[in-house]
C-alpha atoms as a PDB file:
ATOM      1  CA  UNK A   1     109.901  99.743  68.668  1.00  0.00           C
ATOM      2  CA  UNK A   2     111.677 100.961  65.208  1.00  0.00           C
ATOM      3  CA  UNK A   3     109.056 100.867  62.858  1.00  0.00           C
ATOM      4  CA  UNK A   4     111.070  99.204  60.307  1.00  0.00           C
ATOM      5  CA  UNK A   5     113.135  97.124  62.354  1.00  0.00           C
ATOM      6  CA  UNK A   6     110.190  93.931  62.345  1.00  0.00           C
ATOM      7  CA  UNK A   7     108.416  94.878  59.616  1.00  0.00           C
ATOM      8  CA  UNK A   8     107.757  92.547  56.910  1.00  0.00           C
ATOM      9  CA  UNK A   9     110.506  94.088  53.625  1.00  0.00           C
ATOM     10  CA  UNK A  10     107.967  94.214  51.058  1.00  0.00           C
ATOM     11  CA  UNK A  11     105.131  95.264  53.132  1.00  0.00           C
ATOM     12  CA  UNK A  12     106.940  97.852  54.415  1.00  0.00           C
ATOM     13  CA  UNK A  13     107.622  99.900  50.962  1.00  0.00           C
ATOM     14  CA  UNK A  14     104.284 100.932  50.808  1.00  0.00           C
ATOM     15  CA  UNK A  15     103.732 102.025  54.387  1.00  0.00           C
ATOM     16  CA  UNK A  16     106.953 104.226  53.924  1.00  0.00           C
ATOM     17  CA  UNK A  17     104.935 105.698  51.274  1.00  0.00           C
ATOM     18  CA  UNK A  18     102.379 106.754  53.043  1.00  0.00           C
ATOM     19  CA  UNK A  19     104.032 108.266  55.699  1.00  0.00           C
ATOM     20  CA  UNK A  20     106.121 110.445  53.393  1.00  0.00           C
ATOM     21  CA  UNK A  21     103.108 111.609  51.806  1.00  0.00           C
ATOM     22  CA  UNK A  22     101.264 111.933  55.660  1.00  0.00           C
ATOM     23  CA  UNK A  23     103.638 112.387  57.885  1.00  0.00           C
ATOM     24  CA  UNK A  24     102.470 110.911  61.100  1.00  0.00           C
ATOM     25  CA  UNK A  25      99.781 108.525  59.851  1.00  0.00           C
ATOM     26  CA  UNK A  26      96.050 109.335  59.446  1.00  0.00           C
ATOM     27  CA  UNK A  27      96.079 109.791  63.001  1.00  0.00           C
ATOM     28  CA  UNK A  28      97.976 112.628  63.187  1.00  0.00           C
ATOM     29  CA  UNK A  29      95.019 114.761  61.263  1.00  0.00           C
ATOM     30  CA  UNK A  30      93.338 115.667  64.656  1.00  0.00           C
ATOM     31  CA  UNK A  31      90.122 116.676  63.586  1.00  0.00           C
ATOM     32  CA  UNK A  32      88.175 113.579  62.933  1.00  0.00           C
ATOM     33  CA  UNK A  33      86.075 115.203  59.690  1.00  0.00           C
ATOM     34  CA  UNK A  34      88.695 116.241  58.258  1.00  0.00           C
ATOM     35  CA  UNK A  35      91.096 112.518  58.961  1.00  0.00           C
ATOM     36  CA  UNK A  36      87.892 110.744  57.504  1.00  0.00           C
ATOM     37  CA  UNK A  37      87.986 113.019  54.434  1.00  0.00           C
ATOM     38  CA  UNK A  38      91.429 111.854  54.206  1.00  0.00           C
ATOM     39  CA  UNK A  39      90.840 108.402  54.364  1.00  0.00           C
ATOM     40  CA  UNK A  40      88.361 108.702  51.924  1.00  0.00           C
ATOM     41  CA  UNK A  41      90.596 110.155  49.411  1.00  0.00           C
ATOM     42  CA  UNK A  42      92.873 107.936  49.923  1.00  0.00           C
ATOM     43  CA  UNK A  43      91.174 104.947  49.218  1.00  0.00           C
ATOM     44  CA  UNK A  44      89.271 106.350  46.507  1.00  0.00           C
ATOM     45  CA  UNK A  45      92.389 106.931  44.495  1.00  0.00           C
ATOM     46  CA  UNK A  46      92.915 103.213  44.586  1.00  0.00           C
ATOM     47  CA  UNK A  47      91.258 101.862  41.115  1.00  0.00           C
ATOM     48  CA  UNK A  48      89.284  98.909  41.912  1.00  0.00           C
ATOM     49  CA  UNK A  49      87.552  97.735  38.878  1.00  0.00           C
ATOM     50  CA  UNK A  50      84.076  96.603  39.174  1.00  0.00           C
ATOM     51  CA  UNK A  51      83.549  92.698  39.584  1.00  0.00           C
ATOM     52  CA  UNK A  52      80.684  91.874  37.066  1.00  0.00           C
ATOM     53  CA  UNK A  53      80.338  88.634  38.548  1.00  0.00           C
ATOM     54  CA  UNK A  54      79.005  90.312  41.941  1.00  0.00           C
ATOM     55  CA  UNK A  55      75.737  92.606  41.982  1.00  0.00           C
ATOM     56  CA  UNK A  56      75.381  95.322  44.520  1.00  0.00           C
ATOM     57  CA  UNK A  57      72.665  96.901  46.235  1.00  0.00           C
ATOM     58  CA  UNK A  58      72.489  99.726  49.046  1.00  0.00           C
ATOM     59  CA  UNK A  59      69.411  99.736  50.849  1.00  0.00           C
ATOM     60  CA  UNK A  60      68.140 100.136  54.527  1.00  0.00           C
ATOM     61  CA  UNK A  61      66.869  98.306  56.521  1.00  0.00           C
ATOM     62  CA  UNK A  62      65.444  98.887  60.571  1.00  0.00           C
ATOM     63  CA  UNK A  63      67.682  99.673  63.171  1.00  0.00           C
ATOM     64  CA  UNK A  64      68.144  98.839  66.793  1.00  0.00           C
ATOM     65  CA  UNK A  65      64.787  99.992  68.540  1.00  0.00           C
ATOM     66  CA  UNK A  66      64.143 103.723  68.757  1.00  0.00           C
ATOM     67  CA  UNK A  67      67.340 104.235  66.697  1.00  0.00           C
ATOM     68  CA  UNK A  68      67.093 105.090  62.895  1.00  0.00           C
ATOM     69  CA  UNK A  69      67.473 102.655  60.168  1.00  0.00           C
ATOM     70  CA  UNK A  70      70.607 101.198  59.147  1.00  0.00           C
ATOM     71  CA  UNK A  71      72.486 101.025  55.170  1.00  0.00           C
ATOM     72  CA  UNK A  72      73.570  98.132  54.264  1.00  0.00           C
ATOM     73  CA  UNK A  73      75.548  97.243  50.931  1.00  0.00           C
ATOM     74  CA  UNK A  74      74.150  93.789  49.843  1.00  0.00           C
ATOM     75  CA  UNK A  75      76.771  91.686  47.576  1.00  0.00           C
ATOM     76  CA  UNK A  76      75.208  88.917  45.537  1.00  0.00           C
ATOM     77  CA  UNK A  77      76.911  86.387  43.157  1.00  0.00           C
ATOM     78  CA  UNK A  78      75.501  86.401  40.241  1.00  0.00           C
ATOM     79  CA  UNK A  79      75.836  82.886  39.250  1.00  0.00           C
ATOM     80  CA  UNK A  80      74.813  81.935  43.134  1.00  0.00           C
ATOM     81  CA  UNK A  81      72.365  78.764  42.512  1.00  0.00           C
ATOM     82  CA  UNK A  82      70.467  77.501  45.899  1.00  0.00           C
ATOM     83  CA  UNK A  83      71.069  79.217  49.090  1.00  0.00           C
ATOM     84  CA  UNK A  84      73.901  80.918  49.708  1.00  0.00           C
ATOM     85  CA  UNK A  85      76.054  81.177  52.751  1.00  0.00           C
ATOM     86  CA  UNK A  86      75.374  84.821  54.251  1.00  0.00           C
ATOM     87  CA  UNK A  87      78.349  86.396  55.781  1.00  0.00           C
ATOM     88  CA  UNK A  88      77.255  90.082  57.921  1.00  0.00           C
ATOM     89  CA  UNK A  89      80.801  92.583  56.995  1.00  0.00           C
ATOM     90  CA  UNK A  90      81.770  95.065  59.865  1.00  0.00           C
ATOM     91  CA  UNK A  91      84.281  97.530  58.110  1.00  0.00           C
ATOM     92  CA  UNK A  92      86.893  98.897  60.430  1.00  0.00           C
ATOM     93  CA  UNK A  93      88.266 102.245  61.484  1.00  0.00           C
ATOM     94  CA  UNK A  94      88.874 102.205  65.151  1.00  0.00           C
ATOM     95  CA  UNK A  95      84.934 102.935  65.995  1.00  0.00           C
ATOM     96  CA  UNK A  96      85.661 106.715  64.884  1.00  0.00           C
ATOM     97  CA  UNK A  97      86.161 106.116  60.653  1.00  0.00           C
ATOM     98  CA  UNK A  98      85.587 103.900  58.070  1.00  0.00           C
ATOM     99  CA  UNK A  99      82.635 103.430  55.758  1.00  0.00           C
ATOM    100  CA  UNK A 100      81.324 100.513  53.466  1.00  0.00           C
ATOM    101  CA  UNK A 101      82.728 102.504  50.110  1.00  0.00           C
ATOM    102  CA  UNK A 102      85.979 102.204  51.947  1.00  0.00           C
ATOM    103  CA  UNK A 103      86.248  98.233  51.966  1.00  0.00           C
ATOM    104  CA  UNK A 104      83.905  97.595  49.082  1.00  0.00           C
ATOM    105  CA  UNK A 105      86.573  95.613  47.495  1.00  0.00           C
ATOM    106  CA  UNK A 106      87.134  93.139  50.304  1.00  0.00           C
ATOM    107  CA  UNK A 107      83.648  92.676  50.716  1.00  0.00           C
ATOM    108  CA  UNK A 108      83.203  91.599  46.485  1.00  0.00           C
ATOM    109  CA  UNK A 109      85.908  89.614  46.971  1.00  0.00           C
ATOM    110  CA  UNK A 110      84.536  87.773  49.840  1.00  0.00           C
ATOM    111  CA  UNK A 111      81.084  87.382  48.013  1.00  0.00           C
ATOM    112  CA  UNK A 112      82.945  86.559  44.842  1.00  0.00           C
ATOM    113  CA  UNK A 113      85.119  83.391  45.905  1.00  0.00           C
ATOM    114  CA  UNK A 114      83.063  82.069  48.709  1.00  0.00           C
ATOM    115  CA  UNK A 115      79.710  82.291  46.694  1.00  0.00           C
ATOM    116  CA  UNK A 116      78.377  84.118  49.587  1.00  0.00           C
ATOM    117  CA  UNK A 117      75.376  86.957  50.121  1.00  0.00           C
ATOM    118  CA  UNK A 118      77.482  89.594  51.605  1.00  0.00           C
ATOM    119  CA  UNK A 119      76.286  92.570  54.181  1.00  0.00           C
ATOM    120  CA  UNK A 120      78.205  94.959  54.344  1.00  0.00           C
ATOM    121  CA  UNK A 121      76.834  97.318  57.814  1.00  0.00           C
ATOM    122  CA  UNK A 122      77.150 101.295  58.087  1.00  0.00           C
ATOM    123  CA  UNK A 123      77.319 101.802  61.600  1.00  0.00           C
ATOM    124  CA  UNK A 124      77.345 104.193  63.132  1.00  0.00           C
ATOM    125  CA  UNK A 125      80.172 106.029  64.358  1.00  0.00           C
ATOM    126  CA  UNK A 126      81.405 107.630  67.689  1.00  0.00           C
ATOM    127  CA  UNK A 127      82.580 110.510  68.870  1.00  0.00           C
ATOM    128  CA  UNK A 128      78.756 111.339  67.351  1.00  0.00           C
ATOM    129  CA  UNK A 129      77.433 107.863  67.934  1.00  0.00           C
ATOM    130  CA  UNK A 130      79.283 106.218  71.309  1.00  0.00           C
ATOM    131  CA  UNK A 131      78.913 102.810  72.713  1.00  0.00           C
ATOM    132  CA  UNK A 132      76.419 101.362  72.093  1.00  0.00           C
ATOM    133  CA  UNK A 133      75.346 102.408  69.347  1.00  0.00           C
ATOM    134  CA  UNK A 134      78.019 101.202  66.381  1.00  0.00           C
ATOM    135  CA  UNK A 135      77.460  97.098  67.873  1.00  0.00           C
ATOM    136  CA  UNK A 136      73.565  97.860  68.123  1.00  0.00           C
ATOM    137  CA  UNK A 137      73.782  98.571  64.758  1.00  0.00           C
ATOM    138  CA  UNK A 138      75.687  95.475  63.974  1.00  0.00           C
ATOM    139  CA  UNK A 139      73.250  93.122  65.556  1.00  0.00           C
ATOM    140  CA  UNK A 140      70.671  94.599  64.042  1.00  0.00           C
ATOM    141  CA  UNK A 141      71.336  94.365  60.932  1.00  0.00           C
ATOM    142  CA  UNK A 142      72.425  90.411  61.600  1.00  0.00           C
ATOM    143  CA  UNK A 143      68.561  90.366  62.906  1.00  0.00           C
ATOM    144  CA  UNK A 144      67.362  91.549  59.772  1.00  0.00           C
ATOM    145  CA  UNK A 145      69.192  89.043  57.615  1.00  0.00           C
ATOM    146  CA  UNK A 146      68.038  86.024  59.593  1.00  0.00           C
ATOM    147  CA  UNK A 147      64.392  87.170  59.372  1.00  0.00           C
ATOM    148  CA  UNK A 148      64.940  87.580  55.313  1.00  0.00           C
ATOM    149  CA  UNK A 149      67.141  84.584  54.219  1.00  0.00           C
ATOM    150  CA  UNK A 150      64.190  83.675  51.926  1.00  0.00           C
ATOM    151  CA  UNK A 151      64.452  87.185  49.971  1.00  0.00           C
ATOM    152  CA  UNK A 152      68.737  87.136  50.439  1.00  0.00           C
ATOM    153  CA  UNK A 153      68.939  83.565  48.827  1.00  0.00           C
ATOM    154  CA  UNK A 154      70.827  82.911  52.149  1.00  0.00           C
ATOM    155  CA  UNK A 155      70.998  79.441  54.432  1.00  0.00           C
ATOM    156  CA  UNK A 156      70.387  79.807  58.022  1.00  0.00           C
ATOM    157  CA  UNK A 157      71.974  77.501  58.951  1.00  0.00           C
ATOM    158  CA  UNK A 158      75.282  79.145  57.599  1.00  0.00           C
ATOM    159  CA  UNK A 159      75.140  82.797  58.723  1.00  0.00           C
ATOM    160  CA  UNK A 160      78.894  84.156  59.665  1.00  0.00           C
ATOM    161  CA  UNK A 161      80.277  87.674  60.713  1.00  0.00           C
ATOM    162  CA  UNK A 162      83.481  89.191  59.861  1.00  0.00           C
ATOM    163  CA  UNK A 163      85.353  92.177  60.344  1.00  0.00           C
ATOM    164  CA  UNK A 164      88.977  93.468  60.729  1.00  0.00           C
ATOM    165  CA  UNK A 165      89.949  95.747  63.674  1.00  0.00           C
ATOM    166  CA  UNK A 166      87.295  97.937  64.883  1.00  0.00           C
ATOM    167  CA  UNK A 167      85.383  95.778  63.078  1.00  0.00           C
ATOM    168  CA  UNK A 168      86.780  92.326  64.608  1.00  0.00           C
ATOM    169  CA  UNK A 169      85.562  93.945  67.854  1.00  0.00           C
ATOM    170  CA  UNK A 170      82.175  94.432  66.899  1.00  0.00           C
ATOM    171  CA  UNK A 171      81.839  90.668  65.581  1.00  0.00           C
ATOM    172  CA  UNK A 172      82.731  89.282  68.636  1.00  0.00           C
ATOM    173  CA  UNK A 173      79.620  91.682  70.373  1.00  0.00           C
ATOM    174  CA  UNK A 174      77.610  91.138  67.672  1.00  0.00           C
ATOM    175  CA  UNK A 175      78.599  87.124  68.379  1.00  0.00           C
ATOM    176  CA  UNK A 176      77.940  87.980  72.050  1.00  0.00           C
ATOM    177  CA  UNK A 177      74.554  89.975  71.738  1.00  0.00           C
ATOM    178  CA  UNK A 178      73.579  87.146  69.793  1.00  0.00           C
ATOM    179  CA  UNK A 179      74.441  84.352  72.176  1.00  0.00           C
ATOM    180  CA  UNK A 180      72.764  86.387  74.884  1.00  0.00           C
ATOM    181  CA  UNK A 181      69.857  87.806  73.692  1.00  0.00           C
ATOM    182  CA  UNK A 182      68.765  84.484  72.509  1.00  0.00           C
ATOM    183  CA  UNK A 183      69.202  85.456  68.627  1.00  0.00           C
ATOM    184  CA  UNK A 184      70.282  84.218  65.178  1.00  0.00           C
ATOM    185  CA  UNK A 185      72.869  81.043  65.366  1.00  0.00           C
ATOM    186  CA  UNK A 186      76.309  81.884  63.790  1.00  0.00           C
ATOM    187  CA  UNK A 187      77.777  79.030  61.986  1.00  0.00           C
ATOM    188  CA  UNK A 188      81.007  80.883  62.662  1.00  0.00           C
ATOM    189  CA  UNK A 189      82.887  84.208  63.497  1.00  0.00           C
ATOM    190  CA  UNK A 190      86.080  85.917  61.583  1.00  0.00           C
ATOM    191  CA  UNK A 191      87.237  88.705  63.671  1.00  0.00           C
ATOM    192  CA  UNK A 192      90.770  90.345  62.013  1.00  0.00           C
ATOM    193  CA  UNK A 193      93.114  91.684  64.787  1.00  0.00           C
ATOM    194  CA  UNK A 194      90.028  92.891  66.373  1.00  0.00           C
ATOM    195  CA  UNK A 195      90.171  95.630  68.664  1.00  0.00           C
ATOM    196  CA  UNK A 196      88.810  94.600  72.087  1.00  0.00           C
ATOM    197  CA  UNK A 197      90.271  95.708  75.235  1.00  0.00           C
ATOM    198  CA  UNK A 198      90.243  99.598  76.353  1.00  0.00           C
ATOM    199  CA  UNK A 199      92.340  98.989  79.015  1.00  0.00           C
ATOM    200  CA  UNK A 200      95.848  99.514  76.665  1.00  0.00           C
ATOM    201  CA  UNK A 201      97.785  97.290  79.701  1.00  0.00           C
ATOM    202  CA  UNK A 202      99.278  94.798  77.223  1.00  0.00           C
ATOM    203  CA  UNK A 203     102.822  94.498  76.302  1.00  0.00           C
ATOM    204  CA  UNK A 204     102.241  95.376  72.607  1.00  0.00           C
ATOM    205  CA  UNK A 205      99.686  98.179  73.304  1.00  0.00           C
ATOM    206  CA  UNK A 206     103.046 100.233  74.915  1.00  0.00           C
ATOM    207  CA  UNK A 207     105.653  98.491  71.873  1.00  0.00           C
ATOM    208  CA  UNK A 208     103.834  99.893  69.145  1.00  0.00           C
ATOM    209  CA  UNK A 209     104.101 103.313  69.410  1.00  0.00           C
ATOM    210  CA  UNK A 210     105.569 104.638  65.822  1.00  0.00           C
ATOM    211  CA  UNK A 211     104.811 102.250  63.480  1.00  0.00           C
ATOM    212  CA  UNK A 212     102.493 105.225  61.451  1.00  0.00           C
ATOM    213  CA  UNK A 213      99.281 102.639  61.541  1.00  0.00           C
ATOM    214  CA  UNK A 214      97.487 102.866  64.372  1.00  0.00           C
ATOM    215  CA  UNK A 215      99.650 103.300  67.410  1.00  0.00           C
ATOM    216  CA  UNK A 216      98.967 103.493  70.689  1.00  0.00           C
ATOM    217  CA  UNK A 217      98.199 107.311  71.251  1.00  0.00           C
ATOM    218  CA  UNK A 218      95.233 106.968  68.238  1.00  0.00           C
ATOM    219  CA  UNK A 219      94.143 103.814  69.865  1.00  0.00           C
ATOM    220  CA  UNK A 220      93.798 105.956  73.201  1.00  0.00           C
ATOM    221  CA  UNK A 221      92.235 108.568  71.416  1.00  0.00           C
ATOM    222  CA  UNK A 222      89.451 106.585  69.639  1.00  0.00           C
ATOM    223  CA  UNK A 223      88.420 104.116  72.961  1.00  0.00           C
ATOM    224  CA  UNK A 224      87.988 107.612  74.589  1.00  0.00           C
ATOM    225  CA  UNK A 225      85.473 108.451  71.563  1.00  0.00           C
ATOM    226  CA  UNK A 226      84.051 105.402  71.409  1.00  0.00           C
ATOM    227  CA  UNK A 227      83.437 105.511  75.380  1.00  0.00           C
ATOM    228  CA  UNK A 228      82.114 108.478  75.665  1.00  0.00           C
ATOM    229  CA  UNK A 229      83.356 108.661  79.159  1.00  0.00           C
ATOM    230  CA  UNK A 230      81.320 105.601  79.703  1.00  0.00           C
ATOM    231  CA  UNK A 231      82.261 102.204  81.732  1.00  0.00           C
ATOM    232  CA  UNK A 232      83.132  99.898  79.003  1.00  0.00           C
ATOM    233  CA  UNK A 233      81.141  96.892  79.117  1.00  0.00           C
ATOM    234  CA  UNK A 234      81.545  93.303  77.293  1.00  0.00           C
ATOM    235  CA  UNK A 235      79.988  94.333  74.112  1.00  0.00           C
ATOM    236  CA  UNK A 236      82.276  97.917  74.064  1.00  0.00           C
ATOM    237  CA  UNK A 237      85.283  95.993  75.291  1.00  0.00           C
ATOM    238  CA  UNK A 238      85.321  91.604  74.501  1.00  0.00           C
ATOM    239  CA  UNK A 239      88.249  91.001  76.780  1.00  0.00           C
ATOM    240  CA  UNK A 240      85.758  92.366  79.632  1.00  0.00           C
ATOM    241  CA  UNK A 241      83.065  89.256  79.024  1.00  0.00           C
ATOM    242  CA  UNK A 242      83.589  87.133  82.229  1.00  0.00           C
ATOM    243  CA  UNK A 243      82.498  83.636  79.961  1.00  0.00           C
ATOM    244  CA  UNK A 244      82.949  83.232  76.541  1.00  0.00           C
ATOM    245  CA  UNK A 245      81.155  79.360  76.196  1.00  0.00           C
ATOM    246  CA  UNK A 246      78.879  79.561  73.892  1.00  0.00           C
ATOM    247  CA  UNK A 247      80.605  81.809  70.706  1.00  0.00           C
ATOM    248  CA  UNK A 248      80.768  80.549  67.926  1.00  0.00           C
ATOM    249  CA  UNK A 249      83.857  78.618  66.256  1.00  0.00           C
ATOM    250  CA  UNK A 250      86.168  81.500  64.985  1.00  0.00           C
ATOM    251  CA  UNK A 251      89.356  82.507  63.563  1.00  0.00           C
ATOM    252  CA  UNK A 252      91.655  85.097  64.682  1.00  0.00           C
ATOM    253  CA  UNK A 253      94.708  86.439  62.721  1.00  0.00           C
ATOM    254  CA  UNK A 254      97.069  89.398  63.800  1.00  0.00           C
ATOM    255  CA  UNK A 255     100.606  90.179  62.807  1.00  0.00           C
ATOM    256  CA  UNK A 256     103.490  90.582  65.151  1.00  0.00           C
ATOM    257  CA  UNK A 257     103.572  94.584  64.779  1.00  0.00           C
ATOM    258  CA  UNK A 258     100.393  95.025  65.287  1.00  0.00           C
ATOM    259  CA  UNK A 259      99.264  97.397  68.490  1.00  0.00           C
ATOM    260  CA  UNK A 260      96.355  94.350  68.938  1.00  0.00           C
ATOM    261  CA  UNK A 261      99.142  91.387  69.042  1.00  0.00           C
ATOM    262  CA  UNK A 262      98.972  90.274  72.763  1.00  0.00           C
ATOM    263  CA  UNK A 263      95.229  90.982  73.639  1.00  0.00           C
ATOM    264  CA  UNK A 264      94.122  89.546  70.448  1.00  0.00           C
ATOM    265  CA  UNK A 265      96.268  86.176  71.452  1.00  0.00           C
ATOM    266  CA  UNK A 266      94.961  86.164  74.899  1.00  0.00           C
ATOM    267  CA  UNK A 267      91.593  86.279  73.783  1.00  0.00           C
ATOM    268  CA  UNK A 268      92.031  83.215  71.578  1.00  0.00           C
ATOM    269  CA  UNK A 269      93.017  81.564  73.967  1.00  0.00           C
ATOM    270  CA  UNK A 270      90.256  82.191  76.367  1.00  0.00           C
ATOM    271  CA  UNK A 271      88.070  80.852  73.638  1.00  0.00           C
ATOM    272  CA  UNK A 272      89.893  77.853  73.725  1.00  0.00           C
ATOM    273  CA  UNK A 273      89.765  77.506  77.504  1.00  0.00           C
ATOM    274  CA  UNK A 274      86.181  78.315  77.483  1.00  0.00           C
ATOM    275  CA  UNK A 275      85.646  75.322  74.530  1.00  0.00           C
ATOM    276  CA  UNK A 276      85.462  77.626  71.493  1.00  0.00           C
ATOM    277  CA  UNK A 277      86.901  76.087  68.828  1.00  0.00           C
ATOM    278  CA  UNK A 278      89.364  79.043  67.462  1.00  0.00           C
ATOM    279  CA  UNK A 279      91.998  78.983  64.833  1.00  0.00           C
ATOM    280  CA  UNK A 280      94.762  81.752  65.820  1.00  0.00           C
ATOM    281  CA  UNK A 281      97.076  82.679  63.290  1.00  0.00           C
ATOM    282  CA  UNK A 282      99.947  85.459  64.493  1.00  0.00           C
ATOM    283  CA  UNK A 283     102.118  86.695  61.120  1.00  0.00           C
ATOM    284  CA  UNK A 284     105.826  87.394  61.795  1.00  0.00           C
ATOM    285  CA  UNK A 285     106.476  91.130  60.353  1.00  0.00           C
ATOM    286  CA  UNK A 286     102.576  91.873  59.596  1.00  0.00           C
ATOM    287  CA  UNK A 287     101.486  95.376  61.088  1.00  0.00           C
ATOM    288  CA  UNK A 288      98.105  96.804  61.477  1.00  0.00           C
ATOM    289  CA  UNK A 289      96.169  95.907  58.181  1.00  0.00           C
ATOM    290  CA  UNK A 290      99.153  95.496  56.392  1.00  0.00           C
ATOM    291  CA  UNK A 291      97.328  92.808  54.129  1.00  0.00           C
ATOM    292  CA  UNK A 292      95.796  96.214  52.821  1.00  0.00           C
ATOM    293  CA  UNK A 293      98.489  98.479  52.182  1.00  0.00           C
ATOM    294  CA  UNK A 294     100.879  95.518  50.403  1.00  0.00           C
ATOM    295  CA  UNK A 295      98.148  93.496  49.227  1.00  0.00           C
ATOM    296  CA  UNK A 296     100.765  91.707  46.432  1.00  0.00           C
ATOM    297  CA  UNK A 297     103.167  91.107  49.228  1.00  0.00           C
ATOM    298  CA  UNK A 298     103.659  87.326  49.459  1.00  0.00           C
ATOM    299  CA  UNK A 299     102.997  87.784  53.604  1.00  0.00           C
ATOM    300  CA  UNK A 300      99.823  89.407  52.566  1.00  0.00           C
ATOM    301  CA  UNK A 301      98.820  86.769  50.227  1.00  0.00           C
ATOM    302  CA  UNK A 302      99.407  83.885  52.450  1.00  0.00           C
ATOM    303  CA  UNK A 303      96.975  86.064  55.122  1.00  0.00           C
ATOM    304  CA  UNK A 304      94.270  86.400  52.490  1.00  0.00           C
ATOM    305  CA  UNK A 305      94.735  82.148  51.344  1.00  0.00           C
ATOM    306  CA  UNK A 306      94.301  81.241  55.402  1.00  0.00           C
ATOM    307  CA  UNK A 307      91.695  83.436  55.927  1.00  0.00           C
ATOM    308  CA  UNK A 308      89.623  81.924  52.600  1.00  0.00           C
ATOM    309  CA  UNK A 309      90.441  78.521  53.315  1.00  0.00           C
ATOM    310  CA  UNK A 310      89.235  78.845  57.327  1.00  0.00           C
ATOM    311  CA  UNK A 311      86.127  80.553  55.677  1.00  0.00           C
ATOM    312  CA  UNK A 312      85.281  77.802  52.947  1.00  0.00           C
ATOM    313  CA  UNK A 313      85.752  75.039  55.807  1.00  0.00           C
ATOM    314  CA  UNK A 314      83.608  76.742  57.879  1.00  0.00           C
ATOM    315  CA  UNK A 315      80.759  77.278  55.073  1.00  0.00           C
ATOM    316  CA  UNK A 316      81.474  73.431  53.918  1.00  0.00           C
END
């Protein structure tokens, strides 16, 4: 598929941007160090100013058992009165990059209009920290918030995850850990054209092959990582969970370009099937976190009004 040929006009300017200025997209850097260094940069040469209205904290807090502790960027609104809403943040990256730094802004945003205690999770990361380790992580940091709502200011009776791509995948585990492992009740889940199935069968997975943001040979490339020549099971993988009754209510968006398009719709609609109530939103012309890269685009501002309005239902 032509890269520019579905893409959305004004989100496309500033992907053809960034691939004049990286040829090949951030996966063609093929040492991973050196293509998170990258991605580093270049989000730290967007100027974000600070949001006094949301106070940040980076602590720790325990990890999985006989695993180290976990940071965790806490985001509390400083005008918050009563208990909050307490939404646990998986940042994305593909498993293999990504950091909380790195989608700070999204996550003072989300505490900022939804009133919300926000956690944002440092996972680890494979190749260095395979399956299971990054969704281990995840849960337990979800753990750890429902034993401290008291000292969070957060209701536990309204306790939602969210992430976007690698991290969409690890909110549905971290939604399926939960349901079977007996733990904390999720109000609600919000995972963003989550990556979930290793397999790369679907029709999109072989379309999107030049589009510059994650393309099929990087998403090869980071399942193998994330694997670690490992059997992927239901919590590496979601489409490989044989019953999903009992998940949360959730909402699922993913734009027509997007490498995730037809496994993220089928999984919707297994939710459905299996009694989930799920809200599925697919955006003509969107690639891969293109919300992101054209956030004044008017396709990315009708993405980021759904998602907040599916988000303050849900918290109602």
């Amino acid at each position: 598929m032509s890269r520019s040929s579905s893409i959305d006009p004004e989100s496309l300017v500033p992907l053809t941007a960034l691939l004049e200025a990286m040829p090949g997209g951030v996966n063609a850097i093929p040492d991973i160090v050196a293509r998170r260094a990258a991605v580093a940069e270049m989000l730290a040469a967007v100027d974000v100013p600070d949001n006094p209205d949301v106070a940040k904290e980076d602590r720790s807090v325990p990890g999985p058992d006989g695993a180290p502790d976990v940071g965790v960027r806490i985001y509390r609104p400083v005008r918050a009165s009563g208990a909050a809403p307490g939404i646990l943040y998986i940042h994305g990256g593909g498993m293999v990059l990504g950091s909380v730094a790195g989608e700070d802004p999204t996550a003072t945003m989300l505490a900022d209009a939804l009133g919300a205690v926000v956690v944002s999770v440092e996972y680890r990361l494979a190749p260095e920290h395979p399956h299971p380790a990054p969704a281990e992580d995840c849960y337990a940091v979800l753990v750890w918030m429902a034993k401290n709502t008291d000292e969070l200011g957060v209701d536990p009776d309204r306790l939602v995850v969210y992430g976007g791509s690698a991290g969409g995948g690890l909110t549905i585990a971290t939604a399926l850990m939960a349901r079977d492992r007996g733990g904390p009740a999720l109000r609600f889940m919000m995972p963003i054209y989550p990556m979930i199935d290793d397999t790369n069968t679907s029709p999109s997975s072989h379309e999107i092959v030049d589009v510059g943001i994650w393309d099929r040979a990087g998403n090869e490339e980071a399942w193998a990582w994330y694997l670690g020549g490992a059997q992927a099971d239901a919590y590496a993988a979601p489409t490989r969970a044989a019953d999903l009754a009992g998940l949360p209510p959730a909402y699922i968006d993913v734009g027509t370009v997007d490498l995730f398009r037809d496994e993220d719709i089928a999984f919707a609609q297994r939710l459905m099937a299996a009694g989930v109530p799920c809200e599925l939103h697919v955006h003509p012309g969107a690639y891969h976190a293109s919300e992101t890269f054209a956030p004044d685009a008017a396709l990315s501002q009708r993405i980021w009004a759904g998602r907040l309005d599916a988000l303050r239902r849900a918290l109602a």
